[in-house]
N, C-alpha and C. Protein backbone atom coordinates (compact mmCIF):
# COMPACT_ATOMS: atom_id res chain seq x y z
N UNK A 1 -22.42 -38.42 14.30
CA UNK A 1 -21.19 -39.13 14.01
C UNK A 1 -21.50 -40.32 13.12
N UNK A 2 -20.92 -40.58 12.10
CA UNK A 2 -20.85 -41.87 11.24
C UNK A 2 -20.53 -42.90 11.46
N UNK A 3 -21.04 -43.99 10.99
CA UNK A 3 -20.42 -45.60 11.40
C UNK A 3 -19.48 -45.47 10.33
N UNK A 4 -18.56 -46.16 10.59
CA UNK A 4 -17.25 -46.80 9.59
C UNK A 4 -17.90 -46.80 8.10
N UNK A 5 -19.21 -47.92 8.45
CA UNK A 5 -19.71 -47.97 6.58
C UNK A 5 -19.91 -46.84 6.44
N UNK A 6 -20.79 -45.58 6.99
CA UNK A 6 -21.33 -44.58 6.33
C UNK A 6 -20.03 -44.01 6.23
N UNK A 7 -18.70 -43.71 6.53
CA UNK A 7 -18.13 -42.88 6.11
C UNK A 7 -17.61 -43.58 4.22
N UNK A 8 -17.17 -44.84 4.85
CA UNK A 8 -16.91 -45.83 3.60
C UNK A 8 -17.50 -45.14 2.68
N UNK A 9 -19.05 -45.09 2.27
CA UNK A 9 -20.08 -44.55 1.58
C UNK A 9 -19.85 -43.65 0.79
N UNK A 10 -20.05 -42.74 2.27
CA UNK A 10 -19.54 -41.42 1.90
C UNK A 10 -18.11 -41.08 0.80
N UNK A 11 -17.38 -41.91 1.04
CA UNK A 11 -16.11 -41.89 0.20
C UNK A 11 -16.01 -42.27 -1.25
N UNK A 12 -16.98 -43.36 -1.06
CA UNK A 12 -17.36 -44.14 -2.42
C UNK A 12 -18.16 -43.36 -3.64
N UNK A 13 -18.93 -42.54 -2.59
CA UNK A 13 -19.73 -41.61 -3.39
C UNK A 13 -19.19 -41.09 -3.73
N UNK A 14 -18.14 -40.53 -3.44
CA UNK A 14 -17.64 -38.80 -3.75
C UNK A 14 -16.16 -39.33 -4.83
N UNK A 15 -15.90 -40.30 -4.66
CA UNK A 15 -15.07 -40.95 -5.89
C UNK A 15 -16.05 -41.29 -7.05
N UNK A 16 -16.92 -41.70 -6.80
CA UNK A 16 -17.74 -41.66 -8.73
C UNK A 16 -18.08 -40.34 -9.07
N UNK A 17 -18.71 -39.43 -7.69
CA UNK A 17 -18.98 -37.79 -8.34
C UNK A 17 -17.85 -37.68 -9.02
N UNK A 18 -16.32 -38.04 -8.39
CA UNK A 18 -14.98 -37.31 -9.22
C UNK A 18 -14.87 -37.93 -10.70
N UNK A 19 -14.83 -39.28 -10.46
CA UNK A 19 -15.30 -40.07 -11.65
C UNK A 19 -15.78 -39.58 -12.42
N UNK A 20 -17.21 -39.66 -12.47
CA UNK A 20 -18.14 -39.26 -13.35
C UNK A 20 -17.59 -37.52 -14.12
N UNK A 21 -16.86 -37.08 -13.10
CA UNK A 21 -16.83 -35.44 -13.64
C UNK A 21 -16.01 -35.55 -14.72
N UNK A 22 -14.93 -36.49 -14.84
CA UNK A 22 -13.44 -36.48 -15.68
C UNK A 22 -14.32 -37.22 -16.44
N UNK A 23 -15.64 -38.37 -16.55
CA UNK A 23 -16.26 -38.40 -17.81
C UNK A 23 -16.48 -37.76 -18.50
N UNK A 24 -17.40 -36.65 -18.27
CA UNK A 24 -18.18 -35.45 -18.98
C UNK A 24 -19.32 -35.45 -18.60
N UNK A 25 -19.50 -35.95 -17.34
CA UNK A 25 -20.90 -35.88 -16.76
C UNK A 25 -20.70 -34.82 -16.06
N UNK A 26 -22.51 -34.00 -15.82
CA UNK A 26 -22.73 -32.63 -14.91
C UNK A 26 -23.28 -33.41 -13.65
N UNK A 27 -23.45 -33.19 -12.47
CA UNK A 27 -23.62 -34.25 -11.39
C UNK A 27 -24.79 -32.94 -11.09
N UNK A 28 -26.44 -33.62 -11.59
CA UNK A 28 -27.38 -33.04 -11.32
C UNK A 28 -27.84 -33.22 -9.86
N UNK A 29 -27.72 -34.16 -8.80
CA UNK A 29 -28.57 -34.42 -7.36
C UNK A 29 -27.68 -35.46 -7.08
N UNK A 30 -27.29 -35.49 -5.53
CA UNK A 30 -26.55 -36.18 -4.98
C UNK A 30 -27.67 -36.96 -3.57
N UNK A 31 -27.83 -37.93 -3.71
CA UNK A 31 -28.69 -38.52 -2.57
C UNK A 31 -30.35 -37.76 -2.79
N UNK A 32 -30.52 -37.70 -3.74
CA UNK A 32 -32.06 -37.47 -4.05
C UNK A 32 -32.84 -38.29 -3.51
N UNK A 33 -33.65 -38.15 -2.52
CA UNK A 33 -35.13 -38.81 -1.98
C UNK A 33 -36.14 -38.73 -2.56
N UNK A 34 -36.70 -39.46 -2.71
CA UNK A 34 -38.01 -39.79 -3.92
C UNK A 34 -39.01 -40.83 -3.27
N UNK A 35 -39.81 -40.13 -2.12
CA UNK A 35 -40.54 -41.06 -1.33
C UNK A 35 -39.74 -42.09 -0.46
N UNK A 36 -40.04 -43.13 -0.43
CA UNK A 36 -39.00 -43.91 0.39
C UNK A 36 -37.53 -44.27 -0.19
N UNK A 37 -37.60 -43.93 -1.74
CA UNK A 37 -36.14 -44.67 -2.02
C UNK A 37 -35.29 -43.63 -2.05
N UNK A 38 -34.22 -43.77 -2.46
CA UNK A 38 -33.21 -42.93 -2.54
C UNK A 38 -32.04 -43.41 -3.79
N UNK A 39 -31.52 -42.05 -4.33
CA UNK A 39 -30.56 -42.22 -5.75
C UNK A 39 -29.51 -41.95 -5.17
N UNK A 40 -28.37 -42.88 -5.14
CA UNK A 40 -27.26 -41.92 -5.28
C UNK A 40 -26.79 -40.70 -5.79
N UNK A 41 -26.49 -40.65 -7.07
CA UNK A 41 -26.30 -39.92 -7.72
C UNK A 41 -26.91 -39.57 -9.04
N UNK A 42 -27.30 -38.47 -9.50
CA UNK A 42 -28.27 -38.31 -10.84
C UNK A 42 -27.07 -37.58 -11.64
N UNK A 43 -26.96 -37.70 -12.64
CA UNK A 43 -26.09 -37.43 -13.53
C UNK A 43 -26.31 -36.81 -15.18
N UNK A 44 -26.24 -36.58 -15.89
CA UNK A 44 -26.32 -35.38 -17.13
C UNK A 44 -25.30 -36.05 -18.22
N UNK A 45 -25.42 -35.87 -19.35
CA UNK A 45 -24.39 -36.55 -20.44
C UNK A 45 -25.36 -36.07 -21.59
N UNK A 46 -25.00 -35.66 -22.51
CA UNK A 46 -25.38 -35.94 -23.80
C UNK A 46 -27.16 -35.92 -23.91
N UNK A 47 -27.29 -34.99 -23.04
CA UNK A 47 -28.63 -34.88 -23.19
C UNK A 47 -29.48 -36.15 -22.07
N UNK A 48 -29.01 -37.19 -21.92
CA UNK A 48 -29.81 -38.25 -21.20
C UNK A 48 -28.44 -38.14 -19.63
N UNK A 49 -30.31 -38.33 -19.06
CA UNK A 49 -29.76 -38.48 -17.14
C UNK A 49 -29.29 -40.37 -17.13
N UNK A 50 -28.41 -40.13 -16.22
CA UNK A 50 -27.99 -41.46 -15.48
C UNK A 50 -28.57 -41.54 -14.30
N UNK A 51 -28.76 -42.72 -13.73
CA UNK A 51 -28.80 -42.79 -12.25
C UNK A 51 -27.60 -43.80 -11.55
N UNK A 52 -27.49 -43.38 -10.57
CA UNK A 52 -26.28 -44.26 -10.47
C UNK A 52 -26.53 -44.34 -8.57
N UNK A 53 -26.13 -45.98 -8.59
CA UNK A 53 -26.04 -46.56 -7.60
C UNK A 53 -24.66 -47.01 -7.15
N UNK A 54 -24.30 -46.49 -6.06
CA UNK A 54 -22.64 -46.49 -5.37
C UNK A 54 -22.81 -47.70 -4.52
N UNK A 55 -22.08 -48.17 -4.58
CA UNK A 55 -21.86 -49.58 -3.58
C UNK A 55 -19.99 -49.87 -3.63
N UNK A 56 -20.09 -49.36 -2.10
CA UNK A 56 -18.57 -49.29 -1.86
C UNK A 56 -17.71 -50.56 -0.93
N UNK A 57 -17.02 -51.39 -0.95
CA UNK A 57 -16.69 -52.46 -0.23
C UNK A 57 -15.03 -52.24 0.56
N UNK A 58 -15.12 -52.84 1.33
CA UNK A 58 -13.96 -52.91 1.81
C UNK A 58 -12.98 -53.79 0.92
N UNK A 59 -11.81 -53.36 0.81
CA UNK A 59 -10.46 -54.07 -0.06
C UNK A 59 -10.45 -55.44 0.58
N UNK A 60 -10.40 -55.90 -0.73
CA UNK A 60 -10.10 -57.62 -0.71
C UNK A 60 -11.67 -58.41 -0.64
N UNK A 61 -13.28 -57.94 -0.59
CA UNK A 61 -14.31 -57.90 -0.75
C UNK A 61 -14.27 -59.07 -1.57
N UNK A 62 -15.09 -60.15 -1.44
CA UNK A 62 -15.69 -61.35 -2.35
C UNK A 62 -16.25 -61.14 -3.39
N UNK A 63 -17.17 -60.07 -2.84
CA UNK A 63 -18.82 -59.95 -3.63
C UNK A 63 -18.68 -58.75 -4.78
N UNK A 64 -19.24 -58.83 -5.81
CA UNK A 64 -19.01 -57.68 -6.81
C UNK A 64 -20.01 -57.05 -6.44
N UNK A 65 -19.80 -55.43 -6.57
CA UNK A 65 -21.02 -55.04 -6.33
C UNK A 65 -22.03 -54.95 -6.75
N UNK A 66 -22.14 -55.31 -8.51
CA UNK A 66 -23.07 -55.51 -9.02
C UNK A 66 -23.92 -56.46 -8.63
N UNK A 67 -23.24 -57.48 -7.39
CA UNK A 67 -23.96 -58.75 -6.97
C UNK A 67 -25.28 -58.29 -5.77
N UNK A 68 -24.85 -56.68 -5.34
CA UNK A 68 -25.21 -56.26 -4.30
C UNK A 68 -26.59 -55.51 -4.38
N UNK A 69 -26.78 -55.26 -5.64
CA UNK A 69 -27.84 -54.32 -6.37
C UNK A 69 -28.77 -55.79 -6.45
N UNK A 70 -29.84 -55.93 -5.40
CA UNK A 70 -31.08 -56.71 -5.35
C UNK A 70 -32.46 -56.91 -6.42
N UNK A 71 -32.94 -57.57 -6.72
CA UNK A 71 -34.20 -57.17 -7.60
C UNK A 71 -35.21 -55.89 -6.74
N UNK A 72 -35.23 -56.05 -5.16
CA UNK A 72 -35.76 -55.20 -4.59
C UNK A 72 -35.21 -53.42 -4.57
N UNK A 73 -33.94 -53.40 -5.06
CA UNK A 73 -33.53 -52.05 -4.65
C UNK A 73 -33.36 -51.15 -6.65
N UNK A 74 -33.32 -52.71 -7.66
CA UNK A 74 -33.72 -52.30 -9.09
C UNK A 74 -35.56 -51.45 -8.93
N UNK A 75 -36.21 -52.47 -8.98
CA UNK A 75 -37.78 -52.04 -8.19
C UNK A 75 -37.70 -50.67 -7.75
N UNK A 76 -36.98 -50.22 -6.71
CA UNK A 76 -37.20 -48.79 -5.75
C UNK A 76 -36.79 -47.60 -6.45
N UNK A 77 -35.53 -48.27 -7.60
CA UNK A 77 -35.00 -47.31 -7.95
C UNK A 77 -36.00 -46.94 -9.75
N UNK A 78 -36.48 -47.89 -9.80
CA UNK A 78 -37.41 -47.64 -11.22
C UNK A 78 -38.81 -46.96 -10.75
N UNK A 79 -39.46 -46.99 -9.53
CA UNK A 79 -40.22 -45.97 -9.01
C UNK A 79 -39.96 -44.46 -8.61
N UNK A 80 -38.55 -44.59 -8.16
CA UNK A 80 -38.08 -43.18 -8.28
C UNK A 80 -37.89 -42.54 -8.87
C-alpha cells in the first residue's frame, strides 16, 4: 500500500510521461535503477535522450521544485 506522497508521485510521474508524449518524446525507461540512484523518466527526441526528474508538490506549495533538485541528487543523477 502507498503513502499519500508515493501515490502523489506516482501521479506526478505519469502526468510528465503524458506530457512529454504530446511533446514528441518516446518514453524510453520509467524509474530506471542505476546502482543506488534512480531516473525518473528517460526520454527520446530528436535523436538525444532526456532525463527527467519529477518532483510533485501539493497545491499551494512554497518551494519550486527546481528548488528541490539538491547538488546531491544532480551528483547521483550524473553517475547514472
Amino acid at each position: 500500500m502507498q503513502t499519500e506522497k508515493q501515490e502523489r508521485g506516482a501521479l506526478g510521474e505519469q502526468a510528465a510521461v503524458e506530457y512529454l508524449r504530446k511533446q514528441g518524446f518516446m518514453i524510453v525507461e520509467r524509474n530506471c535503477r542505476i546502482g543506488r540512484s534512480e531516473i525518473d523518466i528517460i526520454a527520446s527526441r530528436y535523436d538525444e535522450l532526456h532525463f527527467v526528474e519529477v518532483k510533485t508538490r501539493k497545491y499551494g506549495s512554497m518551494t519550486a521544485p527546481e528548488e528541490a533538485i539538491t547538488e546531491q541528487k544532480m551528483r547521483a543523477m550524473r553517475r547514472a
